[in-house]
PDB file of N, CA and C in Angstrom:
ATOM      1  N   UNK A   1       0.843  -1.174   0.000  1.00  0.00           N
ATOM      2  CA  UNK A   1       0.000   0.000   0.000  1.00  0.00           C
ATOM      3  C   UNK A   1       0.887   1.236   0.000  1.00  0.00           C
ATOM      4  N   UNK A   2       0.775   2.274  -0.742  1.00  0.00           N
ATOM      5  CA  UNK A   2       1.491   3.391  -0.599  1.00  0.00           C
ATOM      6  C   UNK A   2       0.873   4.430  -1.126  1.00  0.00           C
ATOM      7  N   UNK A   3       1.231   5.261   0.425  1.00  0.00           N
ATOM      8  CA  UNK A   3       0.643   6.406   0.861  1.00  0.00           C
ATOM      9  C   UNK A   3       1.216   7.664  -0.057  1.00  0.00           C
ATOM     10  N   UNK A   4       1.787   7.285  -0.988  1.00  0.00           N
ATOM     11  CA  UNK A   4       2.388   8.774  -2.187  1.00  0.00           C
ATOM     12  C   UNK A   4       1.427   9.702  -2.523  1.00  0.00           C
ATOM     13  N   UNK A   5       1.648  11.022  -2.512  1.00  0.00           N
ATOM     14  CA  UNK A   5       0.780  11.715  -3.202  1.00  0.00           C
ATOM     15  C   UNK A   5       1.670  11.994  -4.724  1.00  0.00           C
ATOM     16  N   UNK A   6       0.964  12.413  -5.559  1.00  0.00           N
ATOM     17  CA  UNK A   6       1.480  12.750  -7.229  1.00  0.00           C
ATOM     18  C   UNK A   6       1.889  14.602  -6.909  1.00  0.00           C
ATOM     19  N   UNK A   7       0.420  15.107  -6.102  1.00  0.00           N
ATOM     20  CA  UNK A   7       0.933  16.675  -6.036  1.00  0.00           C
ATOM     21  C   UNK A   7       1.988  16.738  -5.208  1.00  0.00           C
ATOM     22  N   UNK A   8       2.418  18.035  -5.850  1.00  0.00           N
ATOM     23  CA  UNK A   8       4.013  18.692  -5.115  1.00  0.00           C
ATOM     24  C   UNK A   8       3.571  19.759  -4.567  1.00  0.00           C
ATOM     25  N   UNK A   9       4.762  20.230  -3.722  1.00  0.00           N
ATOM     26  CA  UNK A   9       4.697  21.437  -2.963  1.00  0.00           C
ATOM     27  C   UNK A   9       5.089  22.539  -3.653  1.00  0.00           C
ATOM     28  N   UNK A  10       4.660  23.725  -3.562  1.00  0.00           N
ATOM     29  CA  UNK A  10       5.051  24.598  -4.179  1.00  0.00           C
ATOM     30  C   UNK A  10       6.032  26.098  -2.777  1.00  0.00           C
ATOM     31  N   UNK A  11       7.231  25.907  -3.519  1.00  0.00           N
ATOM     32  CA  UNK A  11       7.875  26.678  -2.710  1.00  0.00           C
ATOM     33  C   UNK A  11       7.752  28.401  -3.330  1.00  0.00           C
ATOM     34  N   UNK A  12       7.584  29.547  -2.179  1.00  0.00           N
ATOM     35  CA  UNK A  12       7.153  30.625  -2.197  1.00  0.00           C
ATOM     36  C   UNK A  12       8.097  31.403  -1.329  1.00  0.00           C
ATOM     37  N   UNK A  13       8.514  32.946  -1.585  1.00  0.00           N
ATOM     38  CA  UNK A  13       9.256  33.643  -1.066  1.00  0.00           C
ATOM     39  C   UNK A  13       8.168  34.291   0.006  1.00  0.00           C
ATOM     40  N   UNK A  14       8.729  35.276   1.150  1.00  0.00           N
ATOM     41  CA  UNK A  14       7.897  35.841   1.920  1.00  0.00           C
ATOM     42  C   UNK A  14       8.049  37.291   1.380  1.00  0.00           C
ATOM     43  N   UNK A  15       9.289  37.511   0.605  1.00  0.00           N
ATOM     44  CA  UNK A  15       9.199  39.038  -0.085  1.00  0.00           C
ATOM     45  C   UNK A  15      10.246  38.681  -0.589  1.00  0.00           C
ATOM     46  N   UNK A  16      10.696  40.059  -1.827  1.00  0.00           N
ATOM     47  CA  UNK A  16      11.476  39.856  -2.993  1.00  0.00           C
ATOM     48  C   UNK A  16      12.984  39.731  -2.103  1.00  0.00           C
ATOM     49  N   UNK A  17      13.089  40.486  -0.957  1.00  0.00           N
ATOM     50  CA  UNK A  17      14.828  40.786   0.067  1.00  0.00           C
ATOM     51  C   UNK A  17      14.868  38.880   0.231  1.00  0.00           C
ATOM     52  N   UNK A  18      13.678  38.569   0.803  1.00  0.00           N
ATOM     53  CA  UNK A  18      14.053  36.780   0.969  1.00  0.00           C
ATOM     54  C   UNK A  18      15.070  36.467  -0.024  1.00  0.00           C
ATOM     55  N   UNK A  19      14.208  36.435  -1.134  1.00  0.00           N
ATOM     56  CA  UNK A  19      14.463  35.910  -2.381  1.00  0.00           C
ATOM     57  C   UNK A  19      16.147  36.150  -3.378  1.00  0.00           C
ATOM     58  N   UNK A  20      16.364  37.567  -3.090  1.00  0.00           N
ATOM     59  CA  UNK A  20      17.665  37.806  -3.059  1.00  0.00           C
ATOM     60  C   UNK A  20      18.938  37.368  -2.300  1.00  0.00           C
ATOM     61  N   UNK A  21      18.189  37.422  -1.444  1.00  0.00           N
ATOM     62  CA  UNK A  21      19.316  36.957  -0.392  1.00  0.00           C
ATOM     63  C   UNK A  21      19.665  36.214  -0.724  1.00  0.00           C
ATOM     64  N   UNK A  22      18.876  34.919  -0.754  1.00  0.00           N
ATOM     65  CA  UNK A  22      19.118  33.266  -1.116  1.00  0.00           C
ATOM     66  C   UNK A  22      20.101  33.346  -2.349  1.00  0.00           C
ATOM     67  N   UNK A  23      19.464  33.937  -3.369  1.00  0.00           N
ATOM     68  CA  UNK A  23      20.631  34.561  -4.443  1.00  0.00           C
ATOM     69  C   UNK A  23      21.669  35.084  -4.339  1.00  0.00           C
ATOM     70  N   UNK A  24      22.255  35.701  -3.314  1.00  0.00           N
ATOM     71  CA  UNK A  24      23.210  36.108  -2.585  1.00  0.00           C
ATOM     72  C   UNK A  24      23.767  35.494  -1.901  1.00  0.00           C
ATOM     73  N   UNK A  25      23.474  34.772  -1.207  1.00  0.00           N
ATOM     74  CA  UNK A  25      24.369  33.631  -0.599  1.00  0.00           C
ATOM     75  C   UNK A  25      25.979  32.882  -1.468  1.00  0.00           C
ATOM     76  N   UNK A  26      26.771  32.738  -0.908  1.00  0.00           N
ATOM     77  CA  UNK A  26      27.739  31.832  -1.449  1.00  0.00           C
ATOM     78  C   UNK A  26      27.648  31.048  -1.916  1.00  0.00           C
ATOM     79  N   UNK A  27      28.032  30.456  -3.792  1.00  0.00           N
ATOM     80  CA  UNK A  27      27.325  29.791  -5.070  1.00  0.00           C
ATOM     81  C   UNK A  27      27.274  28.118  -4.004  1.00  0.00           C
ATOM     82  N   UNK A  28      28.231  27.726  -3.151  1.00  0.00           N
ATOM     83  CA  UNK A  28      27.775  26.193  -2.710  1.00  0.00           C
ATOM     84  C   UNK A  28      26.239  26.307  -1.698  1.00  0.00           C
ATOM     85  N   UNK A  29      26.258  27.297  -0.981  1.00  0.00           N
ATOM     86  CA  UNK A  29      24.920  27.604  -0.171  1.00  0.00           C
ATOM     87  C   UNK A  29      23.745  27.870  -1.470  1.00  0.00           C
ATOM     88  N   UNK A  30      23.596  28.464  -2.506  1.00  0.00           N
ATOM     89  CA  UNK A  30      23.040  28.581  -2.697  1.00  0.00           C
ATOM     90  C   UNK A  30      22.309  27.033  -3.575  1.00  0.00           C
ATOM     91  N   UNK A  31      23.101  26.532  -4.197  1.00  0.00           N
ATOM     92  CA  UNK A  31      23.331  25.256  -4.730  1.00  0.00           C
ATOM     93  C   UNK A  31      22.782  24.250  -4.029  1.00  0.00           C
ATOM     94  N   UNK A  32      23.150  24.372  -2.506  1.00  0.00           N
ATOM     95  CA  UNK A  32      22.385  23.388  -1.424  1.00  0.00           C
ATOM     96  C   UNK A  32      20.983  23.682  -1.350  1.00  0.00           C
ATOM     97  N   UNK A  33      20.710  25.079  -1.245  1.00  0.00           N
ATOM     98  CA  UNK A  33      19.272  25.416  -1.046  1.00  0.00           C
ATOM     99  C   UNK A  33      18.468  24.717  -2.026  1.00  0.00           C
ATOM    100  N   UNK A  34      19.017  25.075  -3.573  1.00  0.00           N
ATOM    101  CA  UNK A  34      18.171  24.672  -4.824  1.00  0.00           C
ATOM    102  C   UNK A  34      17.947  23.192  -4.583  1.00  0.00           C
ATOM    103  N   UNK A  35      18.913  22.399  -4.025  1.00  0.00           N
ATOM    104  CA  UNK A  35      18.644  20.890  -4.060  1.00  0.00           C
ATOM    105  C   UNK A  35      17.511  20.618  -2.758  1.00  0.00           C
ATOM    106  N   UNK A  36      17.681  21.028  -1.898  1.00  0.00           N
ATOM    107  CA  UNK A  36      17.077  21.177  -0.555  1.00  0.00           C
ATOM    108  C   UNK A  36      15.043  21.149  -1.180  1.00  0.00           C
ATOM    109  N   UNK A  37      15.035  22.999  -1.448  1.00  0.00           N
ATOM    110  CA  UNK A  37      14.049  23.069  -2.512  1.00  0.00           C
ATOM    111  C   UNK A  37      13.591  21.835  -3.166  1.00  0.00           C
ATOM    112  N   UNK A  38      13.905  21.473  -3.838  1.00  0.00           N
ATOM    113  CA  UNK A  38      13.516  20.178  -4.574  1.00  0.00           C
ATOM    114  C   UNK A  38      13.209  19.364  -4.555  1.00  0.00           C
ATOM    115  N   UNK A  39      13.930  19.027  -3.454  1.00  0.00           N
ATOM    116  CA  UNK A  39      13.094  17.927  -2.237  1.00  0.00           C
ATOM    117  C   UNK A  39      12.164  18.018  -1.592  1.00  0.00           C
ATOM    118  N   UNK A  40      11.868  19.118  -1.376  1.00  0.00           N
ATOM    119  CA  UNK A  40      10.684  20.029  -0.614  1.00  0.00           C
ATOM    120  C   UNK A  40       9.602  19.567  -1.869  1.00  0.00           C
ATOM    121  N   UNK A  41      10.117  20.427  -2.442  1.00  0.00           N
ATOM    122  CA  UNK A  41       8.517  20.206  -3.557  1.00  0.00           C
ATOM    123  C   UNK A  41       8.083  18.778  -3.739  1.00  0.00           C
ATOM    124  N   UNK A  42       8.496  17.880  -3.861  1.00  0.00           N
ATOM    125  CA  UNK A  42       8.460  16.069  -3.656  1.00  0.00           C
ATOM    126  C   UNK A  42       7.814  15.761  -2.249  1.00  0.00           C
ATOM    127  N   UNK A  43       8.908  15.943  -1.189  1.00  0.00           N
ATOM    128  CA  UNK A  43       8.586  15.186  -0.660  1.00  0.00           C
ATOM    129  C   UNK A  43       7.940  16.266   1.002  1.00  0.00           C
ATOM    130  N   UNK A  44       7.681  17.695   0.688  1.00  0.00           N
ATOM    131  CA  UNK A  44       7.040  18.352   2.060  1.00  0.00           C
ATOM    132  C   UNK A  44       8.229  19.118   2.632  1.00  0.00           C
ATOM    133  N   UNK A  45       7.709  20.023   3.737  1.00  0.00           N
ATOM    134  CA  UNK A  45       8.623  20.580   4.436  1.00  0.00           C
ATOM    135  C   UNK A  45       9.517  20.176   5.861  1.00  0.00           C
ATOM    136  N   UNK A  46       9.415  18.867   5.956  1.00  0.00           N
ATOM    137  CA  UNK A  46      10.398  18.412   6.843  1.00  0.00           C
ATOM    138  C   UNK A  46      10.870  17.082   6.849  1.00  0.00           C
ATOM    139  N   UNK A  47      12.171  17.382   6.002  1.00  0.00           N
ATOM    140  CA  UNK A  47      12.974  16.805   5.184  1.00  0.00           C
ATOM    141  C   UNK A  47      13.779  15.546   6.412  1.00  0.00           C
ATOM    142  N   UNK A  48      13.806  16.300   7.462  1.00  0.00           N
ATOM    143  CA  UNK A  48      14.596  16.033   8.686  1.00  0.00           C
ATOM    144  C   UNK A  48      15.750  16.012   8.821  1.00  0.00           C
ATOM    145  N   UNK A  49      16.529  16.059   9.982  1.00  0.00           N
ATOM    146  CA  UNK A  49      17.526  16.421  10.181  1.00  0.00           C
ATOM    147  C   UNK A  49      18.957  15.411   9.069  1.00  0.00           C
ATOM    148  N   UNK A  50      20.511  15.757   8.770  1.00  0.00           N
ATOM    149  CA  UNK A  50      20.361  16.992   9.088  1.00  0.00           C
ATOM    150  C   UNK A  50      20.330  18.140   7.825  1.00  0.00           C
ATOM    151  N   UNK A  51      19.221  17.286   7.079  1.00  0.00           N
ATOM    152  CA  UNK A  51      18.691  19.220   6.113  1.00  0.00           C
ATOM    153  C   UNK A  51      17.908  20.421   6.713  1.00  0.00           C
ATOM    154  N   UNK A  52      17.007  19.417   7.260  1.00  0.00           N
ATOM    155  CA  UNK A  52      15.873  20.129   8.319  1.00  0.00           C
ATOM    156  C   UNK A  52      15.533  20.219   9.441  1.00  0.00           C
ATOM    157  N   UNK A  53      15.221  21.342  10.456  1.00  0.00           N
ATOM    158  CA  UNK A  53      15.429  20.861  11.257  1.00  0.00           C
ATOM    159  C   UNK A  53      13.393  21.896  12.088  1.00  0.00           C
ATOM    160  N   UNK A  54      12.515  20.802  12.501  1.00  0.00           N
ATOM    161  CA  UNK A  54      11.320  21.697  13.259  1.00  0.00           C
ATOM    162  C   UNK A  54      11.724  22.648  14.559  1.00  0.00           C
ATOM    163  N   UNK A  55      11.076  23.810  14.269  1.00  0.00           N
ATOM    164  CA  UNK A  55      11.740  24.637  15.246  1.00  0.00           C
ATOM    165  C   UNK A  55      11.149  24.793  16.271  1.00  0.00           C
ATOM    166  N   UNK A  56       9.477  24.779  16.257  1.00  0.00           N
ATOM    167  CA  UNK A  56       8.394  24.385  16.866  1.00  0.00           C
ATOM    168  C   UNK A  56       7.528  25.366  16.526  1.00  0.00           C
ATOM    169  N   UNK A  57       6.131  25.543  17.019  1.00  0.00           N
ATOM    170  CA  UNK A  57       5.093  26.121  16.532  1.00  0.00           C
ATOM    171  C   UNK A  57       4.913  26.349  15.025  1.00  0.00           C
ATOM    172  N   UNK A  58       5.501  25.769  14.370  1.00  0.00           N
ATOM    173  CA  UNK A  58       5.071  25.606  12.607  1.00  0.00           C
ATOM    174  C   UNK A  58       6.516  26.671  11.972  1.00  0.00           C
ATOM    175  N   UNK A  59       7.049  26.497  12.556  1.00  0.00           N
ATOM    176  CA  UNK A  59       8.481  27.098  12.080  1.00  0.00           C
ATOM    177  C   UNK A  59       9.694  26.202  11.870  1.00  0.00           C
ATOM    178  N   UNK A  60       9.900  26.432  10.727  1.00  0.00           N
ATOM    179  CA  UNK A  60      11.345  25.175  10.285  1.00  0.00           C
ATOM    180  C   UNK A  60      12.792  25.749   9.981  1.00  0.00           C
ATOM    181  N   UNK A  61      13.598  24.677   9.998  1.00  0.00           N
ATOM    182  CA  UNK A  61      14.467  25.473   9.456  1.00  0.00           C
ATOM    183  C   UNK A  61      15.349  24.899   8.226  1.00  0.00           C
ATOM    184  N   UNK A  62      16.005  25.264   7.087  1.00  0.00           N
ATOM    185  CA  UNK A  62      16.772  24.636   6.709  1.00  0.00           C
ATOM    186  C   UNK A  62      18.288  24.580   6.791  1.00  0.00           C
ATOM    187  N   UNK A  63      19.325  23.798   7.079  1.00  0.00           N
ATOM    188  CA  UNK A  63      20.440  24.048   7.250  1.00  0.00           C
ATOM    189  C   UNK A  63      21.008  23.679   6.347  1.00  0.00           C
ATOM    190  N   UNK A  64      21.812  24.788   5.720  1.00  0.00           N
ATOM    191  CA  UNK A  64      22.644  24.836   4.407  1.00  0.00           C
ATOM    192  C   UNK A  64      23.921  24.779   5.113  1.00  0.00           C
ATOM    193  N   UNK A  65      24.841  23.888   4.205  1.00  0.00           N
ATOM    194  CA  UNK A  65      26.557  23.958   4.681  1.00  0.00           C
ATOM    195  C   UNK A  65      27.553  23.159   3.788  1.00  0.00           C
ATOM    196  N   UNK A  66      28.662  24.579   3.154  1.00  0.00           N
ATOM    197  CA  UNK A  66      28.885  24.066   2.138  1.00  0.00           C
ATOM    198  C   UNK A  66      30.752  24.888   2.354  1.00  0.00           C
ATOM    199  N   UNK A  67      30.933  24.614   1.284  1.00  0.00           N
ATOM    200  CA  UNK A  67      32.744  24.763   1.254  1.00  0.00           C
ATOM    201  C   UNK A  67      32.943  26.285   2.152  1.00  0.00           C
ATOM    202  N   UNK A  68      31.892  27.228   1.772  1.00  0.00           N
ATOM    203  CA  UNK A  68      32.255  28.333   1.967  1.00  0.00           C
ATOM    204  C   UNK A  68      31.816  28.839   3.426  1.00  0.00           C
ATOM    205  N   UNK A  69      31.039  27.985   3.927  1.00  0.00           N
ATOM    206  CA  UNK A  69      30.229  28.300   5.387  1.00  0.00           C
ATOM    207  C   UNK A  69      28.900  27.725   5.584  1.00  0.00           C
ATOM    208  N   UNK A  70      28.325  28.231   6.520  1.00  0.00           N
ATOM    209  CA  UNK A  70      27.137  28.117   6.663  1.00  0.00           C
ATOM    210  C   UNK A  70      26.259  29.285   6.902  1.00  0.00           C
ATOM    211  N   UNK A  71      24.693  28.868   6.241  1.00  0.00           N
ATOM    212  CA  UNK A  71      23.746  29.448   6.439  1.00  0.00           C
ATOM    213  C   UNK A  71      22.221  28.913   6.293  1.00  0.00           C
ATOM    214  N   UNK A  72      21.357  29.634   6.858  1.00  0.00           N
ATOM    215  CA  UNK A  72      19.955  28.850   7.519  1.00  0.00           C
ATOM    216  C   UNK A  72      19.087  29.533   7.098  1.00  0.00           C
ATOM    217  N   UNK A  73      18.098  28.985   6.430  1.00  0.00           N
ATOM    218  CA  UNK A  73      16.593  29.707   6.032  1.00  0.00           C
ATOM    219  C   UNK A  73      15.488  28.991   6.643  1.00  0.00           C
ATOM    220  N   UNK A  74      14.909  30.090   7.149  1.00  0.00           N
ATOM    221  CA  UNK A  74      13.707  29.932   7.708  1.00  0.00           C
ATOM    222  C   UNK A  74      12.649  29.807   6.944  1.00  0.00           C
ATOM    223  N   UNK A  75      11.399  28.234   7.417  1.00  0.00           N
ATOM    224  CA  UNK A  75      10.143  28.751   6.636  1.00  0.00           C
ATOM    225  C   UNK A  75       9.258  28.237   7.187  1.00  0.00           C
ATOM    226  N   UNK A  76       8.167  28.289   6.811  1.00  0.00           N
ATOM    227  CA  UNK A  76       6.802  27.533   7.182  1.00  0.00           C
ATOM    228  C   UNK A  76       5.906  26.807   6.048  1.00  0.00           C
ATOM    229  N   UNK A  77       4.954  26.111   6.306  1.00  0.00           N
ATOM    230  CA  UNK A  77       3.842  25.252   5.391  1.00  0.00           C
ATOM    231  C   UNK A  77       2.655  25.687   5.900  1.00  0.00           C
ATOM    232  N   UNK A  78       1.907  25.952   4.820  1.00  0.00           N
ATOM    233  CA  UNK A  78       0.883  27.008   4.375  1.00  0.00           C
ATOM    234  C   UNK A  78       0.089  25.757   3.520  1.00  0.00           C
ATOM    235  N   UNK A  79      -1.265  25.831   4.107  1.00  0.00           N
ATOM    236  CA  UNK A  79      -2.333  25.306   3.175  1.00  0.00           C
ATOM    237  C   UNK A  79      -2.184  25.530   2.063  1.00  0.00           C
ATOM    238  N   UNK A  80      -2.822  24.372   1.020  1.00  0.00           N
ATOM    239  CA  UNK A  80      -2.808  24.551  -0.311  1.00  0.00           C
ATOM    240  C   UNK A  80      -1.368  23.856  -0.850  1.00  0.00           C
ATOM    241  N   UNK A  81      -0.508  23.059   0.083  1.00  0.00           N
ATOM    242  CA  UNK A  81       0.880  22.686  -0.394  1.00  0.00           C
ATOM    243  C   UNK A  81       1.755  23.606  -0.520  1.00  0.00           C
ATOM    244  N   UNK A  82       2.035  24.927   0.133  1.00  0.00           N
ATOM    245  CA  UNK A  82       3.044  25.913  -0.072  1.00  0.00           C
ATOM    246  C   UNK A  82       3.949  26.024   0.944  1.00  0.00           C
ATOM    247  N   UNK A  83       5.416  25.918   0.709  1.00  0.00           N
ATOM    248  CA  UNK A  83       6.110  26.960   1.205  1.00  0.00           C
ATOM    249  C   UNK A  83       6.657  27.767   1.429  1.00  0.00           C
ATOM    250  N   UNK A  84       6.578  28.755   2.455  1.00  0.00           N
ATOM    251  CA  UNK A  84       6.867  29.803   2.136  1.00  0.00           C
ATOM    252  C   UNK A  84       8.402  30.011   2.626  1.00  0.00           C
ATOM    253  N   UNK A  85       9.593  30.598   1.794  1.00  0.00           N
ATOM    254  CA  UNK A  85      10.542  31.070   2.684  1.00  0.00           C
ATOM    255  C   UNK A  85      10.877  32.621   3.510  1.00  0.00           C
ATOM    256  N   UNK A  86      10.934  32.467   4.907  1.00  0.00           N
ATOM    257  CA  UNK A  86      10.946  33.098   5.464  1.00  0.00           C
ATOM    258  C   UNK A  86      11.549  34.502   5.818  1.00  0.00           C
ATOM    259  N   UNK A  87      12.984  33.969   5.321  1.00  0.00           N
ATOM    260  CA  UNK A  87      14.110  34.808   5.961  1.00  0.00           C
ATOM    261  C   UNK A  87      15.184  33.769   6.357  1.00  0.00           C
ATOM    262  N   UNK A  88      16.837  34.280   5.470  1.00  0.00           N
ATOM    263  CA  UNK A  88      17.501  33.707   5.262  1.00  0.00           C
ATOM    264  C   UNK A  88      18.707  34.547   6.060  1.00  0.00           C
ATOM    265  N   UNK A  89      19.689  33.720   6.410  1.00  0.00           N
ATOM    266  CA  UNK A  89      21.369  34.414   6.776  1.00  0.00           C
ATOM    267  C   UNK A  89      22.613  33.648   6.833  1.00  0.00           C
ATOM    268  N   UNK A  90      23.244  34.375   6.642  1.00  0.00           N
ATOM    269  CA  UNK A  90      24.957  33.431   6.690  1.00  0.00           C
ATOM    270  C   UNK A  90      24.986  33.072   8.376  1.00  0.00           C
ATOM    271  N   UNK A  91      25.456  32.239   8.458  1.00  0.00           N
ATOM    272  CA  UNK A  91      25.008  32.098  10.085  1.00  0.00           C
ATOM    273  C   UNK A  91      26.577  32.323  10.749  1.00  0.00           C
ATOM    274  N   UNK A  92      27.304  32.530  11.606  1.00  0.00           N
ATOM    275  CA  UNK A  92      28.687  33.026  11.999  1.00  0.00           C
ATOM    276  C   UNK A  92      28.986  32.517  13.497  1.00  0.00           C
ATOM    277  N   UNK A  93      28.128  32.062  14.376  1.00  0.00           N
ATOM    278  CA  UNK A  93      27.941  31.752  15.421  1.00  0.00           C
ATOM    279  C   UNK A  93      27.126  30.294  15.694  1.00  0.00           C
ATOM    280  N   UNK A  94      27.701  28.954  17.086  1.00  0.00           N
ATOM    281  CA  UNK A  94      27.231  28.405  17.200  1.00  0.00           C
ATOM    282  C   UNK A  94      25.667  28.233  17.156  1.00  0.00           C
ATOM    283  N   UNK A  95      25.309  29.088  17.729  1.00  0.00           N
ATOM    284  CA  UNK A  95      24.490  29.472  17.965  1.00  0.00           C
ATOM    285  C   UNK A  95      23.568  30.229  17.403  1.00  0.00           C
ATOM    286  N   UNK A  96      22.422  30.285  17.326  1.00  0.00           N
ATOM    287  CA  UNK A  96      21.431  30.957  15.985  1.00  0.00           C
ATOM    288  C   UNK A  96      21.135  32.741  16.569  1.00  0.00           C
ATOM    289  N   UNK A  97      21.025  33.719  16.480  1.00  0.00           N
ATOM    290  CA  UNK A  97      20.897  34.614  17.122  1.00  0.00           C
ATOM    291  C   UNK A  97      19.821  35.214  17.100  1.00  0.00           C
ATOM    292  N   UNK A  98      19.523  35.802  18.599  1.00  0.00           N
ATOM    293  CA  UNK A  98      18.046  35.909  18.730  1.00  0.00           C
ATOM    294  C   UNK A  98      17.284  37.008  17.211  1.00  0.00           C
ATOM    295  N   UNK A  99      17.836  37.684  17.022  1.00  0.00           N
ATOM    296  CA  UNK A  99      17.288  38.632  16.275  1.00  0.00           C
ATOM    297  C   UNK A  99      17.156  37.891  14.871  1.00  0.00           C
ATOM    298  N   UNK A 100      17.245  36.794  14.602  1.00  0.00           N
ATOM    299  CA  UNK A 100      16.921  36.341  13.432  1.00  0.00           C
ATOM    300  C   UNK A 100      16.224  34.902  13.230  1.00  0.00           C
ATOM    301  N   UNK A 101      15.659  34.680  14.743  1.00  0.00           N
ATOM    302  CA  UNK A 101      14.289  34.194  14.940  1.00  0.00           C
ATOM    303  C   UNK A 101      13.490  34.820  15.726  1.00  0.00           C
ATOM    304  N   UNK A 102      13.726  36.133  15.600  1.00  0.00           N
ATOM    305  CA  UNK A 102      12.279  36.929  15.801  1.00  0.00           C
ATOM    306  C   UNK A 102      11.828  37.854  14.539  1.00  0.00           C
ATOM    307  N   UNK A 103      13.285  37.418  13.905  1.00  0.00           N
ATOM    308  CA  UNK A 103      12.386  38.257  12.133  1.00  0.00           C
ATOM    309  C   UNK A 103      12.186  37.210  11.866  1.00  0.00           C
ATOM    310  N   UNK A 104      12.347  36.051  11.886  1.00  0.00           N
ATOM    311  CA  UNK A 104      11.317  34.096  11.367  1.00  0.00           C
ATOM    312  C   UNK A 104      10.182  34.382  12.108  1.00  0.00           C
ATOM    313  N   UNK A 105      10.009  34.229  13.217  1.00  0.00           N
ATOM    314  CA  UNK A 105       8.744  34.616  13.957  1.00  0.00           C
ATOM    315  C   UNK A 105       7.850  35.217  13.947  1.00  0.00           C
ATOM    316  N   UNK A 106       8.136  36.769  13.798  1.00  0.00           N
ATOM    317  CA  UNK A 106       7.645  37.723  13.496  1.00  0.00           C
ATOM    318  C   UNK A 106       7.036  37.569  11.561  1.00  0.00           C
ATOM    319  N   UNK A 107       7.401  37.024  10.686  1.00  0.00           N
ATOM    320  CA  UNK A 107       7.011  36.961   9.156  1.00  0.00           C
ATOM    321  C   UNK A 107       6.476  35.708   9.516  1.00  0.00           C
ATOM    322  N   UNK A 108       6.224  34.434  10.655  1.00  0.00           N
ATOM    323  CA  UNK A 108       5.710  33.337  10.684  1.00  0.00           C
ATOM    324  C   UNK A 108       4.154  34.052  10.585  1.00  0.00           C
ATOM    325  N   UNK A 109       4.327  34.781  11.982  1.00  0.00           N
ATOM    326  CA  UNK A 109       2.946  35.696  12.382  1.00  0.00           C
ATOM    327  C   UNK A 109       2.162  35.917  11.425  1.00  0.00           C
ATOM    328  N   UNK A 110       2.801  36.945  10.297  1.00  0.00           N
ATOM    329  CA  UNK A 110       2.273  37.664   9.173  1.00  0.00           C
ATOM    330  C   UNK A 110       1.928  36.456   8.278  1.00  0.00           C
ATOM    331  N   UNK A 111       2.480  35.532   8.157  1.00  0.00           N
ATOM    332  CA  UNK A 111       2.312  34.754   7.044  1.00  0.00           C
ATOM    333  C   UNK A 111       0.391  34.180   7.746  1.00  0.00           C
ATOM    334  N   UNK A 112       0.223  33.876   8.696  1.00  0.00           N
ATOM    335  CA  UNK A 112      -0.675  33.189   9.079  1.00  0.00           C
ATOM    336  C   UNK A 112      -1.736  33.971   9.260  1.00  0.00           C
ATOM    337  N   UNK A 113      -1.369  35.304   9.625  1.00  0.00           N
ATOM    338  CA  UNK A 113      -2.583  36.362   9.416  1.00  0.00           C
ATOM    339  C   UNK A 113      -2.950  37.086   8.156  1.00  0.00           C
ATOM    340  N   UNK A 114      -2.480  36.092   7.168  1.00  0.00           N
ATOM    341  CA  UNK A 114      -2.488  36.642   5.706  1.00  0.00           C
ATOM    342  C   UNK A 114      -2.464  37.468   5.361  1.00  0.00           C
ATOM    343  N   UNK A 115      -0.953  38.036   5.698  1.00  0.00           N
ATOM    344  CA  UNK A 115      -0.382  39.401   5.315  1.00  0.00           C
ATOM    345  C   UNK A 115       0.980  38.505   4.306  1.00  0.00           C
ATOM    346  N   UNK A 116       0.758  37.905   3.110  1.00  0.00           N
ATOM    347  CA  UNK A 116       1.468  37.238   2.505  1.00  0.00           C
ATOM    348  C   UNK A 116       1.634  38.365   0.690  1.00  0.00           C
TER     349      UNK A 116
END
């Protein structure tokens, strides 16, 4: 018996700065994302660790890491099969820093009060 669906996910920016960024990123980060992406659209937004990682309350993350460093985009899943990306950064610290899961947080908010 198998539970496959045929539809895909459709991945979505939260604004055009998202969207650049990701484009901006360092060509192996960005390269990871596109494959990451891809998988997403197949197979959903939590890929699991370590591509993905649930952050909790409907917030994910993806972890990109490649010759040049690392960096993490934030997103969520949105009815209708979408996701949206959140807000992206080169990451520089063990540790994730507060101010850039409260701009994930804060665009989680908006995304759900359909300010999309």
């Amino acid at each position: 018996m198998c539970y496959c669906s045929n539809q895909r996910y459709e991945i979505r920016f939260f604004n055009e700065r998202v969207e650049a960024g990701i484009f901006a990123l360092p060509k192996t980060l960005t390269a990871r994302f596109f494959a990451l992406a891809d998988r997403m659209e197949q197979y959903g937004p939590n890929l699991g660790e370590p591509h993905t990682k649930a952050m909790g309350d409907g917030l994910f993350e993806m972890r990109l890491k490649g010759a040049e460093g690392i960096a993490r985009v934030f997103y969520c899943a949105v009815v209708n099969r979408q996701i949206v990306m959140l807000h992206c950064f080169v990451k520089k610290a063990r540790q994730t820093p507060q101010k850039e899961l409260d701009t994930a947080h804060r665009r989680l908010k908006e995304v759900r009060d359909g300010n999309l």
